[in-house]
C-alpha atoms as a PDB file:
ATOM      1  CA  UNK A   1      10.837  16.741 -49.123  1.00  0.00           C
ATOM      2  CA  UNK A   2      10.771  13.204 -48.022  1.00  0.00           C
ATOM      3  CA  UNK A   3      13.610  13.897 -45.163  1.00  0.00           C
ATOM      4  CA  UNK A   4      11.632  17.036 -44.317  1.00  0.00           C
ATOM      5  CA  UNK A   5       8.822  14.450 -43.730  1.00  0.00           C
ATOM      6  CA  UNK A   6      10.432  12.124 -41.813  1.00  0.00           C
ATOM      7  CA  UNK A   7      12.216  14.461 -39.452  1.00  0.00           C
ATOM      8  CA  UNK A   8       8.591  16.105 -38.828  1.00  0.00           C
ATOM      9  CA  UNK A   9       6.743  12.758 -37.791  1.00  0.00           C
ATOM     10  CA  UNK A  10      10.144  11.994 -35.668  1.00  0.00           C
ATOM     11  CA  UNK A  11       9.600  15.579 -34.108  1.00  0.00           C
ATOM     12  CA  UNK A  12       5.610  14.647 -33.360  1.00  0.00           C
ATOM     13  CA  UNK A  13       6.262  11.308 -32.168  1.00  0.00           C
ATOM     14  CA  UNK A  14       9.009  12.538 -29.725  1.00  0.00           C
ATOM     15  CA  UNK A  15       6.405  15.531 -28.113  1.00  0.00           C
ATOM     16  CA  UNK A  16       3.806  12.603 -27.885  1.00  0.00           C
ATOM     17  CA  UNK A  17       5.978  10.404 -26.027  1.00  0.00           C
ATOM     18  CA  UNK A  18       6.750  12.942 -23.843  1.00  0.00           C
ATOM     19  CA  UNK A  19       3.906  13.981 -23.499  1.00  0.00           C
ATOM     20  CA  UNK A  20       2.954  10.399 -22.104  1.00  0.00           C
ATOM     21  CA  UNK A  21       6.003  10.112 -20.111  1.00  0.00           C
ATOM     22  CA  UNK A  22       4.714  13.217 -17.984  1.00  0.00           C
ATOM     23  CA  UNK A  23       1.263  11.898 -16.881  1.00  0.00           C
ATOM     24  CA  UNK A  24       0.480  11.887 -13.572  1.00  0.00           C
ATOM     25  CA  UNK A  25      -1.553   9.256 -11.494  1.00  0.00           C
ATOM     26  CA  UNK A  26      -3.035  10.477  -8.803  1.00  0.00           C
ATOM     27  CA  UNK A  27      -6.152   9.627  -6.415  1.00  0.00           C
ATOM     28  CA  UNK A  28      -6.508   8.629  -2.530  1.00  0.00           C
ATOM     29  CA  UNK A  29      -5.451   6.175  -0.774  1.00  0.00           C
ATOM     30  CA  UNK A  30      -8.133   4.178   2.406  1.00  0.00           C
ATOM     31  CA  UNK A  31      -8.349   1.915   4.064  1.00  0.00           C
ATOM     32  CA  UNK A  32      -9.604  -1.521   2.843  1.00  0.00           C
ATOM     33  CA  UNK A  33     -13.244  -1.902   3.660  1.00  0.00           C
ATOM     34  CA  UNK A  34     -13.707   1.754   4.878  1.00  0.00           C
ATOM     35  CA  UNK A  35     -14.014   5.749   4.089  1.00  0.00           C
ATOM     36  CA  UNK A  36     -10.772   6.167   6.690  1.00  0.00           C
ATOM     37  CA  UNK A  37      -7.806   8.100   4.114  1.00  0.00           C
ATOM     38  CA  UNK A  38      -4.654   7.011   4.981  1.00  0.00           C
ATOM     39  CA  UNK A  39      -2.156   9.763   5.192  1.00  0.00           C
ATOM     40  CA  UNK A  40       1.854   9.277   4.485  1.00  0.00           C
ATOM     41  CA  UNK A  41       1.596   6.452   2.358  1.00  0.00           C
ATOM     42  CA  UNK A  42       4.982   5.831   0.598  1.00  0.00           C
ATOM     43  CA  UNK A  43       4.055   5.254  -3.479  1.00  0.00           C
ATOM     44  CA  UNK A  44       6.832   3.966  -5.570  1.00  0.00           C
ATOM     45  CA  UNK A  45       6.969   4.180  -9.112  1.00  0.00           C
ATOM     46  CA  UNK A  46       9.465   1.095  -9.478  1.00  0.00           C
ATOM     47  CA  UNK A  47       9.646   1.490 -13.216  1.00  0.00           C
ATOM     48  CA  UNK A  48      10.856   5.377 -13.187  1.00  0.00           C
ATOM     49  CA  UNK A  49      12.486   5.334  -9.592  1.00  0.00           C
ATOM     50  CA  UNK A  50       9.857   8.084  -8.499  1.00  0.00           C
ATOM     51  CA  UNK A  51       8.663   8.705  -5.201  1.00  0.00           C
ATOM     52  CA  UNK A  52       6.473  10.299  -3.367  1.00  0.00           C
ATOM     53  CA  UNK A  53       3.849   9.875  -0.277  1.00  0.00           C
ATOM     54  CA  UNK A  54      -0.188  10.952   0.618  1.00  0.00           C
ATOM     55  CA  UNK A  55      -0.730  13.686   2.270  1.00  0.00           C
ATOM     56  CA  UNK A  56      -3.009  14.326   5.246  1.00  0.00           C
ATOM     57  CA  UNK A  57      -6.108  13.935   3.212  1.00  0.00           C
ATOM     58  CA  UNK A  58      -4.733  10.156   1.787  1.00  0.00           C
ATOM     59  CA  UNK A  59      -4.295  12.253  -1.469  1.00  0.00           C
ATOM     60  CA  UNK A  60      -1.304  11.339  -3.847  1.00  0.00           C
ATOM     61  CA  UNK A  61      -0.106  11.624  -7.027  1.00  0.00           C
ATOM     62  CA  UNK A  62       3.118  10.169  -9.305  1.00  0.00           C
ATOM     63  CA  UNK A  63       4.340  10.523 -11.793  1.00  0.00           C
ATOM     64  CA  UNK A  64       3.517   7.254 -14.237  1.00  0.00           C
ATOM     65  CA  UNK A  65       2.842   6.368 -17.657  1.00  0.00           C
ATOM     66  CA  UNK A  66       0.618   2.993 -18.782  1.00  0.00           C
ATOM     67  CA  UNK A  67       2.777  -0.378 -17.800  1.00  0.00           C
ATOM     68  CA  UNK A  68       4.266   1.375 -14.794  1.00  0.00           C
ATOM     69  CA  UNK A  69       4.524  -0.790 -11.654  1.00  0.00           C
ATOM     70  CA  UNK A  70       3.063   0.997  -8.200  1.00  0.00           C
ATOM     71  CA  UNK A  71       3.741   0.441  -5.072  1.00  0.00           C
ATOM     72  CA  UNK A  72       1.795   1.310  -2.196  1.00  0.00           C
ATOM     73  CA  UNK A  73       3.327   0.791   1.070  1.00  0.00           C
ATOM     74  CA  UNK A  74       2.908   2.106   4.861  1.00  0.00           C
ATOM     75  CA  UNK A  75       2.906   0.370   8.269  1.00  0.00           C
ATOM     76  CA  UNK A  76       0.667  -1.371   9.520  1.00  0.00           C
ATOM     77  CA  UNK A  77      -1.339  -2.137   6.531  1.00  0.00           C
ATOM     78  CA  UNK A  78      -0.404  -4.572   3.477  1.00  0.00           C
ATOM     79  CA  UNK A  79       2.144  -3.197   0.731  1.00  0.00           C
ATOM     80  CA  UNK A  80      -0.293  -3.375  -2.660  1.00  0.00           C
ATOM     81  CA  UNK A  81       1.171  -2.835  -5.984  1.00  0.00           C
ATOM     82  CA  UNK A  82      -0.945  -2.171  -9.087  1.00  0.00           C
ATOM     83  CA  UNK A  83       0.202  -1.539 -12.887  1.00  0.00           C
ATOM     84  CA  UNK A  84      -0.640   1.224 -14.197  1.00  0.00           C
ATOM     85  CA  UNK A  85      -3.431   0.985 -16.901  1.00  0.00           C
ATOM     86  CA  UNK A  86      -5.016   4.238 -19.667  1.00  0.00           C
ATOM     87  CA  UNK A  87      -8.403   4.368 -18.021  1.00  0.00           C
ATOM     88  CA  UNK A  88      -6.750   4.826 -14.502  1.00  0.00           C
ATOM     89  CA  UNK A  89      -5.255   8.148 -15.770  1.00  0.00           C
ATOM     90  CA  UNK A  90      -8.639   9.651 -16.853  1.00  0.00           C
ATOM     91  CA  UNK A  91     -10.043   9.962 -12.872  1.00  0.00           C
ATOM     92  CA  UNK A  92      -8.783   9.987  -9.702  1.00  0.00           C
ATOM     93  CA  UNK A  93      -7.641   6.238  -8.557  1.00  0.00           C
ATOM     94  CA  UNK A  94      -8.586   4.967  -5.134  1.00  0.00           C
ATOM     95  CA  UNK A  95      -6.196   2.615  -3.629  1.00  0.00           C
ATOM     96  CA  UNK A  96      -7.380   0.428  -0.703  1.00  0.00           C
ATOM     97  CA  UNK A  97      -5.094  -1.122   1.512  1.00  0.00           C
ATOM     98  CA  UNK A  98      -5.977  -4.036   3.720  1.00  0.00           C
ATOM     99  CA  UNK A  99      -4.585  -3.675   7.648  1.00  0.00           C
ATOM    100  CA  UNK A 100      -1.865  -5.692   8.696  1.00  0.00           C
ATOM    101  CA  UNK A 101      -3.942  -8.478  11.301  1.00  0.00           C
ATOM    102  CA  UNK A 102      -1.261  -9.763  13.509  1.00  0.00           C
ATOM    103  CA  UNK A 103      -2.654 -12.879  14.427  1.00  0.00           C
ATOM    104  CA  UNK A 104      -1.453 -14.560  17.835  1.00  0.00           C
ATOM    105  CA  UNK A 105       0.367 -17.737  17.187  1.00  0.00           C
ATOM    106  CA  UNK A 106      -1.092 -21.186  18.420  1.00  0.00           C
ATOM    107  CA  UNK A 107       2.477 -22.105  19.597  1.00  0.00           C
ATOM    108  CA  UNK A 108       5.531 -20.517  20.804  1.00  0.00           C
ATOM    109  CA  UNK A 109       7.893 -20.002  17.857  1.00  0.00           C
ATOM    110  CA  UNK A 110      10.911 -18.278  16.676  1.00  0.00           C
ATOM    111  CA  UNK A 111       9.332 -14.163  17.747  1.00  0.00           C
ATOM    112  CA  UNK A 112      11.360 -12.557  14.591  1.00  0.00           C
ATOM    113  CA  UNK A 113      11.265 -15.100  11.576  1.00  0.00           C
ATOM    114  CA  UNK A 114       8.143 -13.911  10.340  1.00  0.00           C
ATOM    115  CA  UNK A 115       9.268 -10.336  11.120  1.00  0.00           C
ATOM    116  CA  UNK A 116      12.595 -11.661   8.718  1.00  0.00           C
ATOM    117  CA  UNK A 117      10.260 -13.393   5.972  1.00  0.00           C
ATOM    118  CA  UNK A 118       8.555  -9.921   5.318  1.00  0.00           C
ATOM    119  CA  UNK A 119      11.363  -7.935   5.567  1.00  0.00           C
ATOM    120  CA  UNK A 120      13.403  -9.853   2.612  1.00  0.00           C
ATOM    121  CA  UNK A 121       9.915  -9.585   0.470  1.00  0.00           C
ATOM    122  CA  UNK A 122      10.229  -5.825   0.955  1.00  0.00           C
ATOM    123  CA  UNK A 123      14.056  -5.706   0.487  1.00  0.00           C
ATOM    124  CA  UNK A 124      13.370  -8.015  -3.014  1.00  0.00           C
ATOM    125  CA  UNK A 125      10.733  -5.404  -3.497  1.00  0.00           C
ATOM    126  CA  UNK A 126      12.706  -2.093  -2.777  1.00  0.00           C
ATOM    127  CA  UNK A 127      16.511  -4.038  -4.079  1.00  0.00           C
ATOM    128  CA  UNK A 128      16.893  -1.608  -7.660  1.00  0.00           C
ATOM    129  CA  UNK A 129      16.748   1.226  -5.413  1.00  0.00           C
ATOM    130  CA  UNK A 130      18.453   0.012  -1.908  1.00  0.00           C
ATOM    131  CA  UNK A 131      21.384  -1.995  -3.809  1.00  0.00           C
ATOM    132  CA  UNK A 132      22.244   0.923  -6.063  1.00  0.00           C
ATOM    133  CA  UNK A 133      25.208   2.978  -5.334  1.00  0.00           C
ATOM    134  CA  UNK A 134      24.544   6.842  -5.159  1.00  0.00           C
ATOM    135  CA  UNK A 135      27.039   9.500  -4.184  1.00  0.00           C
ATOM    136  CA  UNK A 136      27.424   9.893  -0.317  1.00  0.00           C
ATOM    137  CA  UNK A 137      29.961  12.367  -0.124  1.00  0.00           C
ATOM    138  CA  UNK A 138      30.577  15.695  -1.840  1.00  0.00           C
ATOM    139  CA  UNK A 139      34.058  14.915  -2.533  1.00  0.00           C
ATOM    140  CA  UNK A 140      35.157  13.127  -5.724  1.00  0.00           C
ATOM    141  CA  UNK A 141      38.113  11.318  -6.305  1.00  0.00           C
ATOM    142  CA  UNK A 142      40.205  13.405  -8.957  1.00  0.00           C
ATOM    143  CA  UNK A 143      41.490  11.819 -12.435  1.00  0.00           C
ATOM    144  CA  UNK A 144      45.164  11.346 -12.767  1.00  0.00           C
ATOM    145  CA  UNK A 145      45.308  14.256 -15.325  1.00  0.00           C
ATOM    146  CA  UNK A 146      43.722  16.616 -12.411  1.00  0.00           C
ATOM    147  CA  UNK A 147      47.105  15.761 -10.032  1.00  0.00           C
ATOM    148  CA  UNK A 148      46.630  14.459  -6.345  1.00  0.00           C
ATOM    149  CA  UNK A 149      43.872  15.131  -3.886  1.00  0.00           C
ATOM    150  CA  UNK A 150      39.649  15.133  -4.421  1.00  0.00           C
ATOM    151  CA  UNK A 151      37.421  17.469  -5.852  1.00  0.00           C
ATOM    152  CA  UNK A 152      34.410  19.227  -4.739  1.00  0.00           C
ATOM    153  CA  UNK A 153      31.617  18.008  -7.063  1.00  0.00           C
ATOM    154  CA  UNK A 154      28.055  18.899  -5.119  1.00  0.00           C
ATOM    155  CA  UNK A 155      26.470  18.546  -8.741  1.00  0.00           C
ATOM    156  CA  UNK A 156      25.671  14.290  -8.281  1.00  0.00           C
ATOM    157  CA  UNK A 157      24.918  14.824  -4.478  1.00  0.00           C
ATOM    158  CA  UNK A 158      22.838  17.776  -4.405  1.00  0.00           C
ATOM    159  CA  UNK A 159      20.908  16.446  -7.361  1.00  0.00           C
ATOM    160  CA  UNK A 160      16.842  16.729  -6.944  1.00  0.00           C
ATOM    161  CA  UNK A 161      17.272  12.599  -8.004  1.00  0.00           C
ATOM    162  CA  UNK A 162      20.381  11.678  -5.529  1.00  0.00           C
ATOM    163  CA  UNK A 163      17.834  13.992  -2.521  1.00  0.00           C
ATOM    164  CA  UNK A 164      14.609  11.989  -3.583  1.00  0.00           C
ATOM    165  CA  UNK A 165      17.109   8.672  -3.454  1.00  0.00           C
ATOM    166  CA  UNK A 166      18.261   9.332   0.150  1.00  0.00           C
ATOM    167  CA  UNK A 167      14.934  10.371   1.508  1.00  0.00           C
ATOM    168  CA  UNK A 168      13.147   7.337   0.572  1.00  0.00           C
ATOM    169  CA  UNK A 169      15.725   5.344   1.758  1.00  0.00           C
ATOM    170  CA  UNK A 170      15.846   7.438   5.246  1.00  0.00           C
ATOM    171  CA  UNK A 171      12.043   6.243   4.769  1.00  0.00           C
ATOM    172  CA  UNK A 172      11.972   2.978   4.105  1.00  0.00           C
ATOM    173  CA  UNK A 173      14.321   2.397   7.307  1.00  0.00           C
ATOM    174  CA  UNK A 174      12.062   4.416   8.880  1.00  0.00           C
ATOM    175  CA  UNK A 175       9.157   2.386   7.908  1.00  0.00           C
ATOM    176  CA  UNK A 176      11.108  -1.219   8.232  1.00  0.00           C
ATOM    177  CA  UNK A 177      11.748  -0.044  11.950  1.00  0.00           C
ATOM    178  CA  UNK A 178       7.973   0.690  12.465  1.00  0.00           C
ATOM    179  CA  UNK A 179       6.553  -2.472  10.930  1.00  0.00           C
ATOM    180  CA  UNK A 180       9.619  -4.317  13.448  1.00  0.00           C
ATOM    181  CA  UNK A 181       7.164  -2.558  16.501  1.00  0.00           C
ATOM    182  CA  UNK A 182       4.065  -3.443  15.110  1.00  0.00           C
ATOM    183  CA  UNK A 183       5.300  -7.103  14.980  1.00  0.00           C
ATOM    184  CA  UNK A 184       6.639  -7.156  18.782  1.00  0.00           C
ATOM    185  CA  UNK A 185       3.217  -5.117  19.674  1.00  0.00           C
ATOM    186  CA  UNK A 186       0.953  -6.353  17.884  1.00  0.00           C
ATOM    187  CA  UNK A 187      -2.749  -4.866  18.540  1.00  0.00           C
ATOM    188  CA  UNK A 188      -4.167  -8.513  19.133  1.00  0.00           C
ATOM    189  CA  UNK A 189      -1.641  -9.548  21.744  1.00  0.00           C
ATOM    190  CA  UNK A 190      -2.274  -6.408  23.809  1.00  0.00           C
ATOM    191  CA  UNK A 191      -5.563  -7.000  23.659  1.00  0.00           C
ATOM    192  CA  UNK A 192      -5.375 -10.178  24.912  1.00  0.00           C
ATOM    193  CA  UNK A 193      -3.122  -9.246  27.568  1.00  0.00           C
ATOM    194  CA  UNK A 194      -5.347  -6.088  28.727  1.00  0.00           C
ATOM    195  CA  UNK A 195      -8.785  -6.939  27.889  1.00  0.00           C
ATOM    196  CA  UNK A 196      -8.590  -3.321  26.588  1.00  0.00           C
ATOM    197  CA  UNK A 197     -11.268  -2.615  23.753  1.00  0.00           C
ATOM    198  CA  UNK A 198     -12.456   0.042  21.666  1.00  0.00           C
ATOM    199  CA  UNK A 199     -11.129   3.440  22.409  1.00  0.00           C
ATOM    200  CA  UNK A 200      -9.175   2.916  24.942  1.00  0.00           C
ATOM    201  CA  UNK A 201      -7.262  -0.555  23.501  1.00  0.00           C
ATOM    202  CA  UNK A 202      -6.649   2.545  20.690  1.00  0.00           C
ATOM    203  CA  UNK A 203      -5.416   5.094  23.429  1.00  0.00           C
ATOM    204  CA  UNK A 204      -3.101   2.616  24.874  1.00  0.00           C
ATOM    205  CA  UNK A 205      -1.358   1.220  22.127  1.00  0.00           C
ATOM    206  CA  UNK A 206      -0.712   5.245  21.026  1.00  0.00           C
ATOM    207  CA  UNK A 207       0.838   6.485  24.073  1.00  0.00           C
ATOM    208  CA  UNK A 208       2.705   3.019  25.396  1.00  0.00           C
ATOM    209  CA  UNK A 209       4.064   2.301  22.254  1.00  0.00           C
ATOM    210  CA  UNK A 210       7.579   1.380  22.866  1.00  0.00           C
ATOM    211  CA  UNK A 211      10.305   2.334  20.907  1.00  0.00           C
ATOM    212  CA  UNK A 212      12.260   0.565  18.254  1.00  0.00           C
ATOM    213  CA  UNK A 213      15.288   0.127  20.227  1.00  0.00           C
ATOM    214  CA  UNK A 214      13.796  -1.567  23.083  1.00  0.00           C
ATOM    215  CA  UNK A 215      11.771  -3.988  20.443  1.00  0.00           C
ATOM    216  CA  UNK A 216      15.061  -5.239  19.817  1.00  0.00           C
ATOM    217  CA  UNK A 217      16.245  -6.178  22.480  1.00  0.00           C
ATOM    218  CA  UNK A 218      13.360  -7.035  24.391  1.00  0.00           C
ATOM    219  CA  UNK A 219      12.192 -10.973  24.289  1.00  0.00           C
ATOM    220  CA  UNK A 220       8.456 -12.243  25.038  1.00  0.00           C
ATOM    221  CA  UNK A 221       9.052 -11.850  28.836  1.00  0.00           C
ATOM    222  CA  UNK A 222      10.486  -8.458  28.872  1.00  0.00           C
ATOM    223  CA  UNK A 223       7.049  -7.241  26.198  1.00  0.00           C
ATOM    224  CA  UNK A 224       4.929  -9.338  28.606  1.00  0.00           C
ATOM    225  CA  UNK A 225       6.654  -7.211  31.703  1.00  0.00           C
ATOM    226  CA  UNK A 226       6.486  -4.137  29.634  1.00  0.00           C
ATOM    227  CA  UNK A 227       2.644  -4.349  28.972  1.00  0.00           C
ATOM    228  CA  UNK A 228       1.491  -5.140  32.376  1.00  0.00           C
ATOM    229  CA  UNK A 229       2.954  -2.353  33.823  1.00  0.00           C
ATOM    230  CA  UNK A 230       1.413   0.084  30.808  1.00  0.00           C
ATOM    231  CA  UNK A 231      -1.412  -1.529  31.669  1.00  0.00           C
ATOM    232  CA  UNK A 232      -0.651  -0.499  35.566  1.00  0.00           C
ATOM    233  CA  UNK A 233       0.569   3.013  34.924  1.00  0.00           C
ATOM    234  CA  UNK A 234      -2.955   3.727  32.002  1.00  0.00           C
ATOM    235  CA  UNK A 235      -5.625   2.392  34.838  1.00  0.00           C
ATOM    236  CA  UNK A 236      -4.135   4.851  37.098  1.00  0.00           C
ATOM    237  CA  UNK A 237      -4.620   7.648  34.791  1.00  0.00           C
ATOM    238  CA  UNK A 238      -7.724   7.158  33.933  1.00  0.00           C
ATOM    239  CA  UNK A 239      -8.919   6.832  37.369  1.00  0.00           C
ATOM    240  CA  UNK A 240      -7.249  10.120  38.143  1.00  0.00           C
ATOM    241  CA  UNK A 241      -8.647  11.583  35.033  1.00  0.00           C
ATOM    242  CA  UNK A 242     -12.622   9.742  36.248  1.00  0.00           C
ATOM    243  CA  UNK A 243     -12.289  11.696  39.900  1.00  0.00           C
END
C-alpha cells in the first residue's frame, strides 16, 4: 500500500514538473522609450538551448520555466537578458531594448577594437552553443564490428534540435556581420558627414548601406570616400524626384 503510495506521488510530481518544464514566455518586444515593436529579435533560452525570434508584430514566445536565463538580442539595439520569474508567466512580458548610440570618438583610435570588445562579450555570451560540436555531415564513421567504410545516419543531423542548432548559428553570423556595418556606419557619423536629418538621414542610411564585405576591407578614408559620393549620387535623386 505504502509502495502503491509512493509510486503515485512520484507519478504526480513527474506530470507537475513537466508540466512546468512546458511553459511558455511570451510577450513583445520595443523599443526602449517607445511604442515602435521590434520585429526578428533573436531570444535565447540559454538554460534549455531554445530558440526562437519576434515576428513582424515584435511578438515572441519561448519556451522557459522560472530561473531560466533570456536573451534578447538584434542589431542595432543592446543585447538584454532577463531571468525568468512566476509572475512573468501569468501575462504577456514586454521587453524593451535600448538602441545601440554609436557615439563619434573624440580621437582617432584603433576603428575595430571596440567592434572586437563586443564581439568576445557576445561570443562569451553565445560560447555553450557556438563551442559545441553538432553533426555536420550525414555520414558516420562505422564501428569496427560494422567492417570498413561510413554509414548513413540522417537521424542526429536531420534532428528538429541539430536544425534549430545550425539556424541560430547561420543567425548569429548573420547578426555579428550586421552589428560589424553598423559599427563602420554608424548613424551619427553619417550624420555628421551629410548634415542629413530626419527622414531622409533614415532614407539614406537604408538604401547606401554598404555591404559587409566592403566594411572589411574598407578603412576611415575609403567610408569617408564611400559616403560623400552616396551623399553625391542621393542629392541627385532627389532633385530628379523634386522636378
Amino acid at each position: 500500500m505504502l509502495k502503491a503510495i509512493y509510486l503515485g506521488c512520484l507519478l504526480l510530481s513527474g506530470l507537475c514538473y513537466s508540466g512546468h518544464a512546458q511553459q511558455r514566455l511570451g510577450g513583445k518586444v520595443v523599443r526602449k522609450g517607445s511604442a515602435e515593436v521590434l520585429p526578428d529579435v533573436s531570444i535565447i533560452n540559454l538554460n534549455q538551448k531554445k530558440y526562437n525570434v519576434s515576428d513582424l508584430g515584435g511578438n515572441y514566445r519561448i519556451p522557459a520555466a522560472a530561473g531560466d536565463t533570456i536573451l534578447f538580442t538584434s542589431a542595432g539595439y543592446l543585447p538584454d537578458t532577463i531571468v525568468a520569474s512566476a509572475y512573468m508567466f501569468l501575462e504577456d512580458f514586454l521587453v524593451p531594448l535600448r538602441p545601440r548610440i554609436m557615439a563619434l570618438p573624440a580621437v582617432l583610435v584603433d576603428e575595430a577594437s571596440n567592434y572586437q570588445i563586443d564581439s568576445i562579450k557576445r561570443r562569451e555570451e553565445y560560447a555553450s552553443l557556438l563551442n559545441k560540436r553538432h553533426p555536420i555531415t550525414l555520414m558516420n564513421e562505422k564501428r569496427p564490428k560494422d567492417g570498413p567504410g561510413f554509414s548513413f545516419s540522417p537521424f542526429g543531423y536531420f534532428s528538429s534540435t541539430e536544425v534549430q542548432k545550425r539556424r541560430l548559428k547561420k543567425r548569429l553570423r548573420r547578426e555579428e556581420e550586421d552589428y560589424y556595418v553598423d559599427y563602420k556606419f554608424p548613424r551619427a557619423r553619417v550624420a555628421q558627414l551629410t548634415q542629413l536629418r530626419g527622414d531622409s538621414l533614415q532614407i539614406f542610411m537604408v538604401l547606401y548601406r554598404p555591404s559587409y564585405k566592403f566594411c572589411r576591407s574598407a578603412n576611415s578614408e575609403d567610408m569617408f570616400l564611400y559616403i560623400n559620393d552616396k551623399l553625391k549620387a542621393f542629392r541627385r535623386s532627389t532633385h530628379a524626384i523634386k522636378l
